[in-house]
N, C-alpha and C. Protein backbone atom coordinates (compact mmCIF):
# COMPACT_ATOMS: atom_id res chain seq x y z
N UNK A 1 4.04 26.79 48.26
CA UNK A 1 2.97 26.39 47.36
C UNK A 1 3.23 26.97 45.97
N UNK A 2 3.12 26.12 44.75
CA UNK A 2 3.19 26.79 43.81
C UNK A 2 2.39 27.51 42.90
N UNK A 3 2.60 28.81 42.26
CA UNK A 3 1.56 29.35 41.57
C UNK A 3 0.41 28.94 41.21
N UNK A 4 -0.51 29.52 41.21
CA UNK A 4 -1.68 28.94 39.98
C UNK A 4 -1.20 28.57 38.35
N UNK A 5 -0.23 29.54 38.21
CA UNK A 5 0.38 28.93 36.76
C UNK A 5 0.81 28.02 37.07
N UNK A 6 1.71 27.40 38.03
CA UNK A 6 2.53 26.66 37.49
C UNK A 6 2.18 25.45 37.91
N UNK A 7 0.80 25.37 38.79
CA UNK A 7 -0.21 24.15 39.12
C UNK A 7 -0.41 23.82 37.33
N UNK A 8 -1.12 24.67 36.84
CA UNK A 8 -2.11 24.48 36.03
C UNK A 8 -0.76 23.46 34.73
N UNK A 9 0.50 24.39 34.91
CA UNK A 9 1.36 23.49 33.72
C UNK A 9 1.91 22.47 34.09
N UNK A 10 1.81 21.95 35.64
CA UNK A 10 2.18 20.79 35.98
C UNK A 10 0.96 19.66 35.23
N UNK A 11 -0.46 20.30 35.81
CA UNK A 11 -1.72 19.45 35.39
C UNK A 11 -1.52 19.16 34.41
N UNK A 12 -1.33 19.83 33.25
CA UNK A 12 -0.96 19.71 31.89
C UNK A 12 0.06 18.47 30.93
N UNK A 13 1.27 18.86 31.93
CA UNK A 13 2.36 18.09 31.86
C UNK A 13 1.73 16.49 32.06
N UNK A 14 1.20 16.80 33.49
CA UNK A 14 0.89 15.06 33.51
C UNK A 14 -0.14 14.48 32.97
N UNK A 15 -1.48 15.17 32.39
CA UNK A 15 -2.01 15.22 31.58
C UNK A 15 -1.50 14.20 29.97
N UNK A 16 -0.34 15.61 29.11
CA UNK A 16 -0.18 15.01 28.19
C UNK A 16 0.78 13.56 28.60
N UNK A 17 1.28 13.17 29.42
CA UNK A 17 1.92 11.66 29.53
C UNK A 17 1.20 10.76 29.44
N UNK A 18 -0.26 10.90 29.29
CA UNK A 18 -0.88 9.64 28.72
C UNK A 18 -1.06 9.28 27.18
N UNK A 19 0.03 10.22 26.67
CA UNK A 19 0.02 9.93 25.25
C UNK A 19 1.13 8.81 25.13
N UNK A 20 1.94 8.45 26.43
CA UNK A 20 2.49 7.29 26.12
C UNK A 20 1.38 6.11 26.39
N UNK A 21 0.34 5.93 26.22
CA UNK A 21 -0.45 4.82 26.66
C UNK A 21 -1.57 4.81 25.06
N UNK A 22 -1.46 5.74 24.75
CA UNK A 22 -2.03 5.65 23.26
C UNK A 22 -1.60 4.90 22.34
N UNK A 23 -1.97 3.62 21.47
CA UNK A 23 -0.81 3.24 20.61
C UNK A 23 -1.49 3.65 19.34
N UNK A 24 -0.14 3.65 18.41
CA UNK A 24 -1.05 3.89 16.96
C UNK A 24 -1.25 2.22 16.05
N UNK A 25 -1.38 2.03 14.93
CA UNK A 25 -0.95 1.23 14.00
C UNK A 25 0.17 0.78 13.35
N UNK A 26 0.89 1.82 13.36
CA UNK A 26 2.37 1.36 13.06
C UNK A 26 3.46 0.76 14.21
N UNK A 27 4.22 0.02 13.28
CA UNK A 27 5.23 -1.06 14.32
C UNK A 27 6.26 0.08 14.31
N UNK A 28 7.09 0.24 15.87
CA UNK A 28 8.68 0.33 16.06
C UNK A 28 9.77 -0.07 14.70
N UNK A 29 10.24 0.29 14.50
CA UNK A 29 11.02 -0.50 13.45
C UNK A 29 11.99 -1.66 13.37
N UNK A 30 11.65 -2.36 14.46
CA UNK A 30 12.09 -3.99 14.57
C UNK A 30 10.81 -4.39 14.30
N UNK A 31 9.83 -4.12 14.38
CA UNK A 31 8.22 -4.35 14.50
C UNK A 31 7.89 -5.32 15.58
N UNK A 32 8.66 -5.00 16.69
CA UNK A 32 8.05 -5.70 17.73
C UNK A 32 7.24 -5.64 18.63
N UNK A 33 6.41 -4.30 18.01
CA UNK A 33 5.46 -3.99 18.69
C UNK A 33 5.10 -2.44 18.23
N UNK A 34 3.58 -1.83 18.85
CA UNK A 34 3.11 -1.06 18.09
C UNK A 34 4.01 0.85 18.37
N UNK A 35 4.10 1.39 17.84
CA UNK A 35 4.37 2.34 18.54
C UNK A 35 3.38 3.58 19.52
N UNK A 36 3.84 4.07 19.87
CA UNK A 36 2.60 4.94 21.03
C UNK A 36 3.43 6.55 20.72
N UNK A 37 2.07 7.39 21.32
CA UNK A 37 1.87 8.45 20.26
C UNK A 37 3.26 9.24 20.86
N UNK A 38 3.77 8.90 21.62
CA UNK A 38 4.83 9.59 22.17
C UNK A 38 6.25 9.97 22.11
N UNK A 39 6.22 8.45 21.35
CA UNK A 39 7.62 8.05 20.82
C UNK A 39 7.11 8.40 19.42
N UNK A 40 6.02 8.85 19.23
CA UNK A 40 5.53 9.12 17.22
C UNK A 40 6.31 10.78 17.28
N UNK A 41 5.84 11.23 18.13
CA UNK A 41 6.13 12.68 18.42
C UNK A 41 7.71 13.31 18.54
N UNK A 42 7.68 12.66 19.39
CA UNK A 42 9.16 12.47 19.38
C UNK A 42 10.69 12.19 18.09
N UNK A 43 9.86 11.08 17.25
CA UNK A 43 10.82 10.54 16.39
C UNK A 43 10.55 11.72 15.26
N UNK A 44 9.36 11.98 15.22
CA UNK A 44 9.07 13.27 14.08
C UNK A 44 9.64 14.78 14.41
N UNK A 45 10.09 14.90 15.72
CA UNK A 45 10.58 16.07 16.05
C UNK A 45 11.71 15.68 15.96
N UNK A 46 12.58 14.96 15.89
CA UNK A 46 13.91 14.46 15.92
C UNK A 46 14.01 14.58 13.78
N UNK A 47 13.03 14.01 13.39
CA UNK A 47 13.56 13.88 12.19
C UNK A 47 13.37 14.92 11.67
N UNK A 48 12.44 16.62 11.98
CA UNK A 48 12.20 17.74 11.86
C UNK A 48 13.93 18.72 11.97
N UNK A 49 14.38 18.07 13.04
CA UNK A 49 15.86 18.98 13.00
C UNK A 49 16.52 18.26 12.17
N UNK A 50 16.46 17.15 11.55
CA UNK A 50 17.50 16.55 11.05
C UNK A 50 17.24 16.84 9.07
N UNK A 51 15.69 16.86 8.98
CA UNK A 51 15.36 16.99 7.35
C UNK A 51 14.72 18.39 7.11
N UNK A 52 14.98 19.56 8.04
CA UNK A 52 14.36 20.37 7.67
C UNK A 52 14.48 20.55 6.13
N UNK A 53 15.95 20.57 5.72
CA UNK A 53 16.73 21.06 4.55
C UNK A 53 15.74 20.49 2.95
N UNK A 54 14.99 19.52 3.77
CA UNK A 54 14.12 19.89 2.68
C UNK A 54 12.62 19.34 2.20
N UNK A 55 12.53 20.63 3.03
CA UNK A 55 11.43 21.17 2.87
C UNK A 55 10.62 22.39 2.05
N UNK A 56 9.57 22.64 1.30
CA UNK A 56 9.64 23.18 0.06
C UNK A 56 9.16 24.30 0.82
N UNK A 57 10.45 25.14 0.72
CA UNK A 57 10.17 26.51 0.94
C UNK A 57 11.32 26.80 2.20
N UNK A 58 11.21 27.78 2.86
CA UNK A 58 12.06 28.17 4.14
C UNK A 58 10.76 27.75 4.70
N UNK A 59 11.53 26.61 6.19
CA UNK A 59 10.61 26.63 7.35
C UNK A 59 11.43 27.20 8.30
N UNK A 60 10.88 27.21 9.37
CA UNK A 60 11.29 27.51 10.73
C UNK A 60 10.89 25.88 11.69
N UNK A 61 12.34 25.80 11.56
CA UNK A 61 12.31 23.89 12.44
C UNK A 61 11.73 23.81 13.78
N UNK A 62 12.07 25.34 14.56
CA UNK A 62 11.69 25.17 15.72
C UNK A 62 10.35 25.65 16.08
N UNK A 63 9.82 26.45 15.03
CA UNK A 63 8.09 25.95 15.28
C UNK A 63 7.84 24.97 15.03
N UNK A 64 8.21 24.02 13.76
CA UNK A 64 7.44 22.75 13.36
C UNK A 64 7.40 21.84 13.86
N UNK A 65 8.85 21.89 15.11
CA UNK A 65 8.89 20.72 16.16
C UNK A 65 7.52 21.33 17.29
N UNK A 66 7.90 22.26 17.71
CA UNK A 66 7.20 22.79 18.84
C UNK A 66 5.28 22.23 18.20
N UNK A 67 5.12 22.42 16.96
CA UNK A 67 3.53 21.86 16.15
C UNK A 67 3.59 20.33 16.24
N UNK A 68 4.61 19.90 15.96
CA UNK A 68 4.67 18.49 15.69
C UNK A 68 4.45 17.51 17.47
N UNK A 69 4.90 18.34 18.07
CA UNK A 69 4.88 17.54 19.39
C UNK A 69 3.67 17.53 20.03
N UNK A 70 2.57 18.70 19.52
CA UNK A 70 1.66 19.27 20.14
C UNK A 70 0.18 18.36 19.18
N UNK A 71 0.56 18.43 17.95
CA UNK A 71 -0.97 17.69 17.33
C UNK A 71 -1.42 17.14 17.69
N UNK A 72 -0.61 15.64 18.27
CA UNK A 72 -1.31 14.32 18.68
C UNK A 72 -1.93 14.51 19.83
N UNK A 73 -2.11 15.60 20.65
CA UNK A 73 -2.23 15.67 21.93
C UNK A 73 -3.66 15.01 22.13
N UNK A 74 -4.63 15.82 20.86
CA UNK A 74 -5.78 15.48 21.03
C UNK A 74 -6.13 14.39 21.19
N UNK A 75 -5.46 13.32 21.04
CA UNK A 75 -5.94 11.47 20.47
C UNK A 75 -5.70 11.03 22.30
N UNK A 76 -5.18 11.94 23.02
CA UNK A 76 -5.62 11.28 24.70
C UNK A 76 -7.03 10.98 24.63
N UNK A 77 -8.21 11.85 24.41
CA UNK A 77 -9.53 11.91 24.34
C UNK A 77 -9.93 11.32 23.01
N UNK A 78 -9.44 11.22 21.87
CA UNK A 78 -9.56 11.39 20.66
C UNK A 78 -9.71 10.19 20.06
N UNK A 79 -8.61 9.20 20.82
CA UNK A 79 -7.81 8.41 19.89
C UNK A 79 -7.31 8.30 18.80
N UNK A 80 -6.28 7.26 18.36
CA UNK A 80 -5.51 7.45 17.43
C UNK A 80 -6.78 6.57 16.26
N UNK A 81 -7.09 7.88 15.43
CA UNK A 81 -7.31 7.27 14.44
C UNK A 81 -7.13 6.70 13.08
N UNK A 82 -6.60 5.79 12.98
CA UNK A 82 -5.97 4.85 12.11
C UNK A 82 -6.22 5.65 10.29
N UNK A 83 -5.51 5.75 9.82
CA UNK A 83 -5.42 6.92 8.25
C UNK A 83 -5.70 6.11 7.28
N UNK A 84 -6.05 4.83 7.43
CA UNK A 84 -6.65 4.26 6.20
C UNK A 84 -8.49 3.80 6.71
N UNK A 85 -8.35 4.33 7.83
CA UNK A 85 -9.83 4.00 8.75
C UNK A 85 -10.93 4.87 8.13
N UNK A 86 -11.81 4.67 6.87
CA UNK A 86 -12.40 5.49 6.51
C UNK A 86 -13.89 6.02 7.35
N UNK A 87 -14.26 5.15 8.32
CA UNK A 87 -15.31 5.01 8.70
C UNK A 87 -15.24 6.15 10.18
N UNK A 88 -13.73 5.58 10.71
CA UNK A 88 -13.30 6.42 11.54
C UNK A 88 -13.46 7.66 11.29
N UNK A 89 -12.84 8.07 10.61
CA UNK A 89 -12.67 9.66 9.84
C UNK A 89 -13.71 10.67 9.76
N UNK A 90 -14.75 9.80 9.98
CA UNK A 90 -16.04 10.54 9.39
C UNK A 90 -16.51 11.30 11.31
N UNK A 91 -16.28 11.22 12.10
CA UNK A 91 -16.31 11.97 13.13
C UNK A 91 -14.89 12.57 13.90
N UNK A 92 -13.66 12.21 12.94
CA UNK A 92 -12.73 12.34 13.77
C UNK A 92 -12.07 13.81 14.20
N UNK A 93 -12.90 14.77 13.16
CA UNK A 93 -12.53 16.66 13.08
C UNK A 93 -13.66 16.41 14.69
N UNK A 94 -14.43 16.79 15.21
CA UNK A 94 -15.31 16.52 15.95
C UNK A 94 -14.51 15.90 17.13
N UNK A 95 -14.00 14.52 17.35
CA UNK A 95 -13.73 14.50 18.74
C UNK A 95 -12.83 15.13 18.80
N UNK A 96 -12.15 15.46 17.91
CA UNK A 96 -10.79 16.04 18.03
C UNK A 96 -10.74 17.06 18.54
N UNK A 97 -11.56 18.17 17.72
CA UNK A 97 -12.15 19.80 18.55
C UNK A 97 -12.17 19.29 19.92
N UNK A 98 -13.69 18.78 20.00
CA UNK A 98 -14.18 18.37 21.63
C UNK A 98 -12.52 18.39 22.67
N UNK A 99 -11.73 17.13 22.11
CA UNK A 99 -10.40 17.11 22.98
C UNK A 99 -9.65 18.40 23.10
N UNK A 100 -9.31 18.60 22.02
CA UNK A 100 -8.55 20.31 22.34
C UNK A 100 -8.93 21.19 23.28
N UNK A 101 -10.59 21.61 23.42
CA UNK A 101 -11.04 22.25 24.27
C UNK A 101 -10.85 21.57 25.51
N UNK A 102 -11.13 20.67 25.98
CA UNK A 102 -10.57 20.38 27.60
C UNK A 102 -9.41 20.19 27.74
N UNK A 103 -7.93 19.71 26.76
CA UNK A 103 -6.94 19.24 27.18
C UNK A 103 -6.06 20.69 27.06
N UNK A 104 -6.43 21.33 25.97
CA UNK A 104 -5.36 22.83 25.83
C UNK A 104 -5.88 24.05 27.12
N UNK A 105 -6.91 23.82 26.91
CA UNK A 105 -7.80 24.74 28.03
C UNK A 105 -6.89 24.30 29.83
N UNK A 106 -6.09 23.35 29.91
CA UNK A 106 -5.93 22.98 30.71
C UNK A 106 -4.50 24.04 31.57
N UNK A 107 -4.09 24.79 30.35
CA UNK A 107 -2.58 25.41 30.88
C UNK A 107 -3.50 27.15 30.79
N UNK A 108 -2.28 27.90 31.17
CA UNK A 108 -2.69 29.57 31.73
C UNK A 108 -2.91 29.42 30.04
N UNK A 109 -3.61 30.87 30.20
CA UNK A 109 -4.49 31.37 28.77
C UNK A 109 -3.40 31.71 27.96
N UNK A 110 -2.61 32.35 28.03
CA UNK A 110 -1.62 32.48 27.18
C UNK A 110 -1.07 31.18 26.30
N UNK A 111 -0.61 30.34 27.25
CA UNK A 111 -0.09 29.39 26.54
C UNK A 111 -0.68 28.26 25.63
N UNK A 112 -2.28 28.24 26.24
CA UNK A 112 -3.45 27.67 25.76
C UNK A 112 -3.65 28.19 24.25
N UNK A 113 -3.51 29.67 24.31
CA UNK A 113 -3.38 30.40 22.71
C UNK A 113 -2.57 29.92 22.04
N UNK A 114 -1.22 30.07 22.48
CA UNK A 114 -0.03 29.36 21.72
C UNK A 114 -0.49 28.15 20.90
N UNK A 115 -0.56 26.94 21.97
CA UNK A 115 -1.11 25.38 21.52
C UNK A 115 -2.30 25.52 20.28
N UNK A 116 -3.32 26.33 20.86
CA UNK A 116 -4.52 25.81 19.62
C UNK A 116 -3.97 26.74 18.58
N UNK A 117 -2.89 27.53 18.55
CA UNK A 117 -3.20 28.20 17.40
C UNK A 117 -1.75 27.34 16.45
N UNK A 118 -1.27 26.61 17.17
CA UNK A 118 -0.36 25.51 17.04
C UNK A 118 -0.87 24.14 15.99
N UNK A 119 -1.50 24.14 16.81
CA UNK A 119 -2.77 23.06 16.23
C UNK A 119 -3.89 23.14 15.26
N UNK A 120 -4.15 24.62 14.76
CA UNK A 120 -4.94 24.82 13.94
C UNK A 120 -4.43 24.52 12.79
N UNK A 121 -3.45 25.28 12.81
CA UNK A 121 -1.89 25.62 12.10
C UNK A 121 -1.75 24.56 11.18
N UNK A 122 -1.21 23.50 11.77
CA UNK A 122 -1.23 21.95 11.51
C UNK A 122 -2.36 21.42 10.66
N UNK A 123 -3.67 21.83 11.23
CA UNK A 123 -4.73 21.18 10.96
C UNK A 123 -4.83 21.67 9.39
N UNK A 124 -4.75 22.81 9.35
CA UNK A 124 -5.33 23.68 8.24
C UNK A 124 -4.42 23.23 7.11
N UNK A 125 -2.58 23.17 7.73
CA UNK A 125 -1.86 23.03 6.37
C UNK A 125 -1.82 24.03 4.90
N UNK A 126 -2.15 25.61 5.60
CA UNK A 126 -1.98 26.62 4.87
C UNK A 126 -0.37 26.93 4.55
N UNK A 127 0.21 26.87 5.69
CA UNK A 127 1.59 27.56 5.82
C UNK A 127 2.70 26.54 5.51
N UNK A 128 4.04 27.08 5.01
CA UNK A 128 5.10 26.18 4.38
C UNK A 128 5.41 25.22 5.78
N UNK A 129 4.66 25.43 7.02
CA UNK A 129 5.72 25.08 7.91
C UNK A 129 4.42 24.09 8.56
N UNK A 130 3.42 24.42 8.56
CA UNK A 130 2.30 23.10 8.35
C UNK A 130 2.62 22.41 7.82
N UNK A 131 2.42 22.68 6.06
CA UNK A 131 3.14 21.29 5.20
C UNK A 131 3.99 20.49 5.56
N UNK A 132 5.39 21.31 6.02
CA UNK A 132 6.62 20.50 6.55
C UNK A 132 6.31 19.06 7.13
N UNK A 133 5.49 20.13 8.16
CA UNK A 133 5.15 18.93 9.52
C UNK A 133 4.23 17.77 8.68
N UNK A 134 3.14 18.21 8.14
CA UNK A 134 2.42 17.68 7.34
C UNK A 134 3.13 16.31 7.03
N UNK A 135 4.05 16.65 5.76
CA UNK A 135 4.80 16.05 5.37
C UNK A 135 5.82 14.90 5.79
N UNK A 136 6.45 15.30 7.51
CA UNK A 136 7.47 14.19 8.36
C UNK A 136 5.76 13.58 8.90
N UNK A 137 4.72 13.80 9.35
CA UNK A 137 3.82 13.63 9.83
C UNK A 137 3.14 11.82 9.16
N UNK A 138 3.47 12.19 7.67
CA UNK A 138 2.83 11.03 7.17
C UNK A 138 4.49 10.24 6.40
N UNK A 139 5.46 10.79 6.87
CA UNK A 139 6.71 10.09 6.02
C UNK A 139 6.66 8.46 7.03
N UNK A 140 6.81 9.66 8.10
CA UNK A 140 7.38 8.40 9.17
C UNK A 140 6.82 7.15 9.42
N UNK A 141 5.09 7.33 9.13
CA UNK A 141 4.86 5.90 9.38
C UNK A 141 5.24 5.33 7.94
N UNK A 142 5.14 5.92 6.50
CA UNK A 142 5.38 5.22 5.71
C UNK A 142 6.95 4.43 5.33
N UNK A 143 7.89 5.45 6.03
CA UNK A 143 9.43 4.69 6.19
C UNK A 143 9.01 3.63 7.14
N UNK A 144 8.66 3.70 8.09
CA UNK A 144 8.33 2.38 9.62
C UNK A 144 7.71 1.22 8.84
N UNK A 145 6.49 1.76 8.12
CA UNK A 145 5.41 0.81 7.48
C UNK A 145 6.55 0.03 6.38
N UNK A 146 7.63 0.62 5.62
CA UNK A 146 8.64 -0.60 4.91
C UNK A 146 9.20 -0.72 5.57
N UNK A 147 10.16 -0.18 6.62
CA UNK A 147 11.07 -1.08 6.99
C UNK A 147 10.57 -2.30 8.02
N UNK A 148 9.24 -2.31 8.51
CA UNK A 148 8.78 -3.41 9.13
C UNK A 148 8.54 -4.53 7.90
N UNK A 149 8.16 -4.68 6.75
CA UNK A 149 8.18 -5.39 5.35
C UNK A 149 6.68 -5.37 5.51
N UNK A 150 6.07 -4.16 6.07
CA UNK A 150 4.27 -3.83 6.10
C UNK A 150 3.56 -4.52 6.91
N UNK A 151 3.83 -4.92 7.84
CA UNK A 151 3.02 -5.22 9.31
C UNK A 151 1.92 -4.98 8.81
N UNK A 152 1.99 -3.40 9.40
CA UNK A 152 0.22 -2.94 9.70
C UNK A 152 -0.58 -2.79 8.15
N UNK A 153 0.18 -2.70 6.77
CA UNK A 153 -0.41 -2.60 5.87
C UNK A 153 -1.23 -3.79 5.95
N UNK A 154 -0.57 -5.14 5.80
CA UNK A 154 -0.71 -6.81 5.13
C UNK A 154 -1.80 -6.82 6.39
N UNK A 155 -1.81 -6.52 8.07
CA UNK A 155 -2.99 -6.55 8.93
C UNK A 155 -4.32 -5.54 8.70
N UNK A 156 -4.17 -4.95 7.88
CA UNK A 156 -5.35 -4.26 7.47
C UNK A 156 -5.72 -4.56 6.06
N UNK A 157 -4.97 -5.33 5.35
CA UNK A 157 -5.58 -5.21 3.79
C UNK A 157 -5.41 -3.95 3.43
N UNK A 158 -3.99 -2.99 3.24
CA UNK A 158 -3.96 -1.86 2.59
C UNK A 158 -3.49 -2.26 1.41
N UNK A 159 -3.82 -1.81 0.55
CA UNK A 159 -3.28 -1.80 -0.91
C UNK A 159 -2.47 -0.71 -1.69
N UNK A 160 -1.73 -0.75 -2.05
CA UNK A 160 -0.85 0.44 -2.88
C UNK A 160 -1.29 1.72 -3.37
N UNK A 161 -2.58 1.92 -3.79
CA UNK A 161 -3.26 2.99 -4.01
C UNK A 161 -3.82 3.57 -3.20
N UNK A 162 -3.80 2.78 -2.18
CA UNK A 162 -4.33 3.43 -0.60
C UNK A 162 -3.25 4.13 -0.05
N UNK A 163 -1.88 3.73 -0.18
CA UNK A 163 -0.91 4.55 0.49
C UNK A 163 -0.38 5.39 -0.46
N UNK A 164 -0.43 5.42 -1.93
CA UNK A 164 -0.22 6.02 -2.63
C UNK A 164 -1.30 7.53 -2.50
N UNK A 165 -2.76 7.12 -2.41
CA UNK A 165 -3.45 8.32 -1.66
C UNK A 165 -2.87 8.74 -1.08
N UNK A 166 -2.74 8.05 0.32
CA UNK A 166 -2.40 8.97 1.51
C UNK A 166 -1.18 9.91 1.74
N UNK A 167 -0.10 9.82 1.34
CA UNK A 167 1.07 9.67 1.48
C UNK A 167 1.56 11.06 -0.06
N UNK A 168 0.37 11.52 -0.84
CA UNK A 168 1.19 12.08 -1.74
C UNK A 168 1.31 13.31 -1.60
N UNK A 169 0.72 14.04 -0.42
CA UNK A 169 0.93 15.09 -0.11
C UNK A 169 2.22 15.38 0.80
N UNK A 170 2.94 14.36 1.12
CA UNK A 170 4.32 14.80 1.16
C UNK A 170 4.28 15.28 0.20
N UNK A 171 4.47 15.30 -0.74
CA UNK A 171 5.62 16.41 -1.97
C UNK A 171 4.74 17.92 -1.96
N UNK A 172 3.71 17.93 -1.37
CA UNK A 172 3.55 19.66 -1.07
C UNK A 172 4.31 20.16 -0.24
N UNK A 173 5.19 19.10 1.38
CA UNK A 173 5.79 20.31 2.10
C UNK A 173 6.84 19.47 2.22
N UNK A 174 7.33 18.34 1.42
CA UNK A 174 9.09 18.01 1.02
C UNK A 174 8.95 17.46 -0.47
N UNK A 175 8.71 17.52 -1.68
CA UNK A 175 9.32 16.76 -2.26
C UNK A 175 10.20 16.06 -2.24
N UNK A 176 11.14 15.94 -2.57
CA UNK A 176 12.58 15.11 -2.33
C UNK A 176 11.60 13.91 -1.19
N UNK A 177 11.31 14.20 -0.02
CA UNK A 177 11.03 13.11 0.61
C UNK A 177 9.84 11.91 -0.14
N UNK A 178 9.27 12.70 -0.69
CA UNK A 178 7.96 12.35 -1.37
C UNK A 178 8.74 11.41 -2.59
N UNK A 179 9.78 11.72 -3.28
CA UNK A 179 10.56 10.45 -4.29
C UNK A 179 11.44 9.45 -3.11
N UNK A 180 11.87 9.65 -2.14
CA UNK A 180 11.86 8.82 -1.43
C UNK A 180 10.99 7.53 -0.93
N UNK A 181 9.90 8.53 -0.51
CA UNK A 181 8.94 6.86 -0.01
C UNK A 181 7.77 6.93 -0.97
N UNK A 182 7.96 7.33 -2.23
CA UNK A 182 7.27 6.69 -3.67
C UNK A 182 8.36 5.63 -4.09
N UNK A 183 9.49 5.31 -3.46
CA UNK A 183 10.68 4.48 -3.64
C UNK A 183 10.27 3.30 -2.69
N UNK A 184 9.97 4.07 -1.48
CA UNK A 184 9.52 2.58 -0.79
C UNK A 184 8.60 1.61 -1.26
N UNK A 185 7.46 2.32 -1.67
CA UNK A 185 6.04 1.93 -2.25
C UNK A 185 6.52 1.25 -3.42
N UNK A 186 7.06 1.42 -4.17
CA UNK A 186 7.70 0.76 -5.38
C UNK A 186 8.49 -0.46 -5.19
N UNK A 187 9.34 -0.30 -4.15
CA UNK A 187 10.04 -1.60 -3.84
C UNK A 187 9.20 -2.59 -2.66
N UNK A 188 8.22 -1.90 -2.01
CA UNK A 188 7.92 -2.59 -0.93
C UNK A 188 6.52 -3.61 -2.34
N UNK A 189 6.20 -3.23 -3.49
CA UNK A 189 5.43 -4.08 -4.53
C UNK A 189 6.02 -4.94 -4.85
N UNK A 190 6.92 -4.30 -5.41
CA UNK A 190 8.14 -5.45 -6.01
C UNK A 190 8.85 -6.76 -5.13
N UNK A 191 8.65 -6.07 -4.00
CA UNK A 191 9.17 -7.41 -2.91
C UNK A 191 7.59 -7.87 -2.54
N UNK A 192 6.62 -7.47 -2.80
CA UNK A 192 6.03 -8.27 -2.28
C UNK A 192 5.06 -8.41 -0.93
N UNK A 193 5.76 -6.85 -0.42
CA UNK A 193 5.16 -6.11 0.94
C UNK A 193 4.07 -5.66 0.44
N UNK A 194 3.77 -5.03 -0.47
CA UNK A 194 2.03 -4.46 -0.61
C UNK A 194 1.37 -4.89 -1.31
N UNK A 195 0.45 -5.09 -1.39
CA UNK A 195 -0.59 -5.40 -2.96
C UNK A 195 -0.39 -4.48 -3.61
N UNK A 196 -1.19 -5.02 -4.68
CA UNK A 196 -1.27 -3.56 -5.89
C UNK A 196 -2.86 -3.69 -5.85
């Protein structure tokens, strides 16, 4: 029989696998469909070892993956709430708490500390290594969102100043990335992908 720990991190484990059943708003990048929070997590921890280099300041990659894999957890209970969804937003600190407490609460206490203080971390965006994440956090759908030629923008009626909002706090925890997809936004007008 196995431990009580190691019940409790199995529960856990299978727990967070329903974050493959979550989808968000953004397309795969063939756009053949939506992506789910799992493969979001994933592609952002992948692009975390690959762009740490720049990121403003020294991070530490292997916390920001270990933060980055862990945020979305909440949106099992939470759902994914859509970042141009203003209406959404207005309760979304709230379910989000609510989720943390039953889904982190779910592993031994120790490691439960780890996660929320993982997740605060993130939330708060005090530290160079929040930002980071911060930063691949909102790149990725905006690289996905052009290279699909704006799917989910043109299906929601987003407009250029809407992603120009959202999106400019990359350059607190990468610049360099932040003249990057102010490059997309620029060409994705010019072609015709966004409104102005």
């Amino acid at each position: 029989m196995a431990s009580e720990r190691l019940q409790k991190q199995i529960q856990f484990i299978l727990e967070v696998d329903k974050l493959k059943q979550i989808f968000r708003q953004n397309h795969v990048s063939d756009g053949t469909r939506f992506e789910n929070d799992a493969e979001h997590s994933w592609h952002m921890a992948l692009m975390i070892m690959l762009l740490s280099e720049y990121a403003a300041g020294k991070v530490d990659a292997f916390r920001v993956m270990k933060m980055m894999l862990v945020h979305d957890i909440v949106e099992i209970d939470a759902g994914d709430t859509y970042c141009y969804d203003e209406a959404a937003k207005l309760d979304q600190a709230e379910r989000e708490l609510k989720a943390a407490e039953r889904i982190f609460n779910l592993l031994p206490e120790d490691q439960a500390k780890e996660i929320w203080s993982l997740w605060e971390e993130f939330e708060a965006r005090k530290t160079a290594d929040a930002r980071f994440a911060a930063a691949i956090d909102r790149f990725q759908p905006l690289m996905l969102s052009y290279h699909t030629r704006g799917i989910a923008w043109k299906e929601n009626s987003i407009k250029a100043s809407q992603v120009i909002e959202r999106n400019s706090p990359i350059g607190d925890g990468a610049p360099e990335l932040w003249e990057a997809g102010r490059a997309f936004i620029e060409e994705a007008i010019q072609q015709g992908i966004l409104e102005v």
